[in-house]
C-alpha atoms as a PDB file:
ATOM      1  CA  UNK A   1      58.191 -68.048 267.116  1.00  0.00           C
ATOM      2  CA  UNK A   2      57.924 -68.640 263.437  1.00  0.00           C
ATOM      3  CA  UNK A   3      55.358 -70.817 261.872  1.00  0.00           C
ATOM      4  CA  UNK A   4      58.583 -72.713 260.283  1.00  0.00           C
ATOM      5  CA  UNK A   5      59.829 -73.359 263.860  1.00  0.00           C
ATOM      6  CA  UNK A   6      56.416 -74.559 264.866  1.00  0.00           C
ATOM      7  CA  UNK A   7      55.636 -76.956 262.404  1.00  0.00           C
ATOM      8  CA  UNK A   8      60.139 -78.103 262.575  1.00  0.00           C
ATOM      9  CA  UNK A   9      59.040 -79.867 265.757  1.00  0.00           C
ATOM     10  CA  UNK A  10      55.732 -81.329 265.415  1.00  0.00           C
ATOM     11  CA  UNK A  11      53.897 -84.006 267.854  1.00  0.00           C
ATOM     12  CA  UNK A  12      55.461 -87.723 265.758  1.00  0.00           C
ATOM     13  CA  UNK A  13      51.155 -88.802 264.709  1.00  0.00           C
ATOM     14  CA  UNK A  14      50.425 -84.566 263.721  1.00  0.00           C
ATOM     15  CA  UNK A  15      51.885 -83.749 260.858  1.00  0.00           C
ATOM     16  CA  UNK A  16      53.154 -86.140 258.117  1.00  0.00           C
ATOM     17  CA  UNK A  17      56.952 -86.726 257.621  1.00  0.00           C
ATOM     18  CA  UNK A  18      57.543 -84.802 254.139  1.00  0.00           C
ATOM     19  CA  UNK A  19      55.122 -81.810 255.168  1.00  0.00           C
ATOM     20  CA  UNK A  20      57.214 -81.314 258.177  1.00  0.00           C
ATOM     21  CA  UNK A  21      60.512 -82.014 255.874  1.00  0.00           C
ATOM     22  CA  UNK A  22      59.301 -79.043 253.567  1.00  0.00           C
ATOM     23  CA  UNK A  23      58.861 -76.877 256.645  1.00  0.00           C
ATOM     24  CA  UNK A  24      62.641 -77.563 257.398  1.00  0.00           C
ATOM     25  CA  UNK A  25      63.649 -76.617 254.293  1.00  0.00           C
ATOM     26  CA  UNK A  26      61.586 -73.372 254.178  1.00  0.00           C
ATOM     27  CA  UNK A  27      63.157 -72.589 257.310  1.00  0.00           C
ATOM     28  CA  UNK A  28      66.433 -72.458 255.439  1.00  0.00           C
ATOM     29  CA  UNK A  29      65.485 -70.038 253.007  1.00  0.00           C
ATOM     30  CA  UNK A  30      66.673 -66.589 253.147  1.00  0.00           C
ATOM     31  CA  UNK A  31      64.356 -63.584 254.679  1.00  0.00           C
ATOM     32  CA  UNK A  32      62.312 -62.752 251.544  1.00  0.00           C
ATOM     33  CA  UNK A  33      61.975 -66.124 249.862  1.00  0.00           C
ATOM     34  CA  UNK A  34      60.670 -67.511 253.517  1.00  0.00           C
ATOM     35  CA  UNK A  35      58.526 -64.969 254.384  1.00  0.00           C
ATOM     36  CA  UNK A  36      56.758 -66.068 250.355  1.00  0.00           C
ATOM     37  CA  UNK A  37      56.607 -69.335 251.176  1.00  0.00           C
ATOM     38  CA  UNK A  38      55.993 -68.982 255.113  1.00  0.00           C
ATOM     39  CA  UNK A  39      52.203 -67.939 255.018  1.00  0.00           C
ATOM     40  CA  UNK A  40      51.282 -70.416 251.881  1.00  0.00           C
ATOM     41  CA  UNK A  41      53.157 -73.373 254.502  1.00  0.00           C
ATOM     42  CA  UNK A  42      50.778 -71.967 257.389  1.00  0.00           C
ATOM     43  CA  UNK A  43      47.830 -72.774 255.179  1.00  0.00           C
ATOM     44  CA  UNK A  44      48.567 -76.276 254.413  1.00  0.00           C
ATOM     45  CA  UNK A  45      49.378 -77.178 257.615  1.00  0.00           C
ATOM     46  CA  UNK A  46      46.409 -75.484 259.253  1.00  0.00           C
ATOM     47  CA  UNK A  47      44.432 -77.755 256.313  1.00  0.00           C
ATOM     48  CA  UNK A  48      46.706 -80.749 257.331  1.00  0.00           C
ATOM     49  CA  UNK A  49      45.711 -80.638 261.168  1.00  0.00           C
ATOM     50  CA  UNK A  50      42.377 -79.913 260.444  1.00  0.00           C
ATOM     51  CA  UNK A  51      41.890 -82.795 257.801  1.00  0.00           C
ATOM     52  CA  UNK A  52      43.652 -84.938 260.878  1.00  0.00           C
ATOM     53  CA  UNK A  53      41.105 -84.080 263.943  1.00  0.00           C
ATOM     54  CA  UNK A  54      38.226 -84.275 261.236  1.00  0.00           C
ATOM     55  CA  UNK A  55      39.340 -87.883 259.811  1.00  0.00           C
ATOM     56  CA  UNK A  56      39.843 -88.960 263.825  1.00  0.00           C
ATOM     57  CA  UNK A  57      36.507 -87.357 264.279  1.00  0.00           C
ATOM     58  CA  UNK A  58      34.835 -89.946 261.618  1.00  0.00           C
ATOM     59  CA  UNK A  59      37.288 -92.670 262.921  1.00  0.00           C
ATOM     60  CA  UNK A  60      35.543 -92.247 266.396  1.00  0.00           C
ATOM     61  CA  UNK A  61      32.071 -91.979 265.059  1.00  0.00           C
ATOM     62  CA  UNK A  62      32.354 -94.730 263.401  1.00  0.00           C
ATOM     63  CA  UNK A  63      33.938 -96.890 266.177  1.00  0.00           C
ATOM     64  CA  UNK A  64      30.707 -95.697 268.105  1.00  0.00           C
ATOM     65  CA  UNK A  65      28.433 -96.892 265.355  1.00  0.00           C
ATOM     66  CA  UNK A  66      30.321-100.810 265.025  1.00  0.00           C
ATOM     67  CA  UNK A  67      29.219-101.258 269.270  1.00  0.00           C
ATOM     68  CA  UNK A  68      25.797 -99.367 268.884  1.00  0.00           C
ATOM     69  CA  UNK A  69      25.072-101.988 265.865  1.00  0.00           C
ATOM     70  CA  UNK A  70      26.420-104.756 267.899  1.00  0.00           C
ATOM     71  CA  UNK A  71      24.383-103.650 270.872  1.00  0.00           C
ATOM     72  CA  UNK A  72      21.544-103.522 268.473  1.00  0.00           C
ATOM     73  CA  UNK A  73      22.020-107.016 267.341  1.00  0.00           C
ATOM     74  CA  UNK A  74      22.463-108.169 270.691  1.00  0.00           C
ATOM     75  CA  UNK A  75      18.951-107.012 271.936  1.00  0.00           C
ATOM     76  CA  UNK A  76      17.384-108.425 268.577  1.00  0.00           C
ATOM     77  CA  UNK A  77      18.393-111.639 269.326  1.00  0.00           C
ATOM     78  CA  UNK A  78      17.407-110.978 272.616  1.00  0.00           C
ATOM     79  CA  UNK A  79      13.677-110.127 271.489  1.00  0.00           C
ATOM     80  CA  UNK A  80      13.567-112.952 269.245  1.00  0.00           C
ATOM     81  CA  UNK A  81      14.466-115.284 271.419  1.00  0.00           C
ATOM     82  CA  UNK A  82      11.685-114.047 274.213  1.00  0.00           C
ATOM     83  CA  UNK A  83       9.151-114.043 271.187  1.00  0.00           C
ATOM     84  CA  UNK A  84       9.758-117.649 270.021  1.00  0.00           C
ATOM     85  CA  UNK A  85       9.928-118.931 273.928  1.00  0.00           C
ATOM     86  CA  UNK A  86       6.137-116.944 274.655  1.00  0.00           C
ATOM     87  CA  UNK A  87       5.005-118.272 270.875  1.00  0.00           C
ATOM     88  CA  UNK A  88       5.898-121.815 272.397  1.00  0.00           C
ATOM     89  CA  UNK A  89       4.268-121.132 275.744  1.00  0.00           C
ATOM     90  CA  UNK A  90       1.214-120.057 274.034  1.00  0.00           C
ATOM     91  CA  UNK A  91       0.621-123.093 271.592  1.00  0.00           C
ATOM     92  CA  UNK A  92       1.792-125.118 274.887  1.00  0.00           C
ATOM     93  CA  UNK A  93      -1.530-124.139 276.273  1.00  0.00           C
ATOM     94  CA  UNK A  94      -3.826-124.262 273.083  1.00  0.00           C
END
């Protein structure tokens, strides 16, 4: 299977519409032209997918960062709320 035929069919979210366009009309070309053209495509859309799974890398990351912070937040409040309560208590008694 040619890389042309690979990339002609790609997963809808993988590849963007006018990269996989190009690939179609690579695979039109004739023998010598294509086979030019065929390992420069394979580059770019190894670069493409890569770029992809590294920006949904990030994506996640930072997804996991927003609810750590919010956790974080969460137990400040938390903490500041049991400080001001035993602050109280202990001028109660003074």
């Amino acid at each position: 299977m040619t890389e042309a035929s690979r990339v002609a069919k790609p997963k809808a979210e993988e590849l963007p519409a006018d990269l996989v366009e190009l690939a179609e009309a690579v695979g039109r070309l004739s023998g010598s032209d294509r086979a030019e053209v065929d390992t420069i495509l394979a580059k770019v859309v190894d670069s493409t997918r890569r770029r992809r799974r590294i920006l949904n890398l990030v994506q996640d990351a930072l997804g996991q960062l927003r609810l750590d912070m919010k956790y974080l937040m969460f137990d400040l409040e938390a903490t500041r709320r049991e400080r001001d309560e035993y602050r109280r208590k202990l001028e109660e008694k003074a």
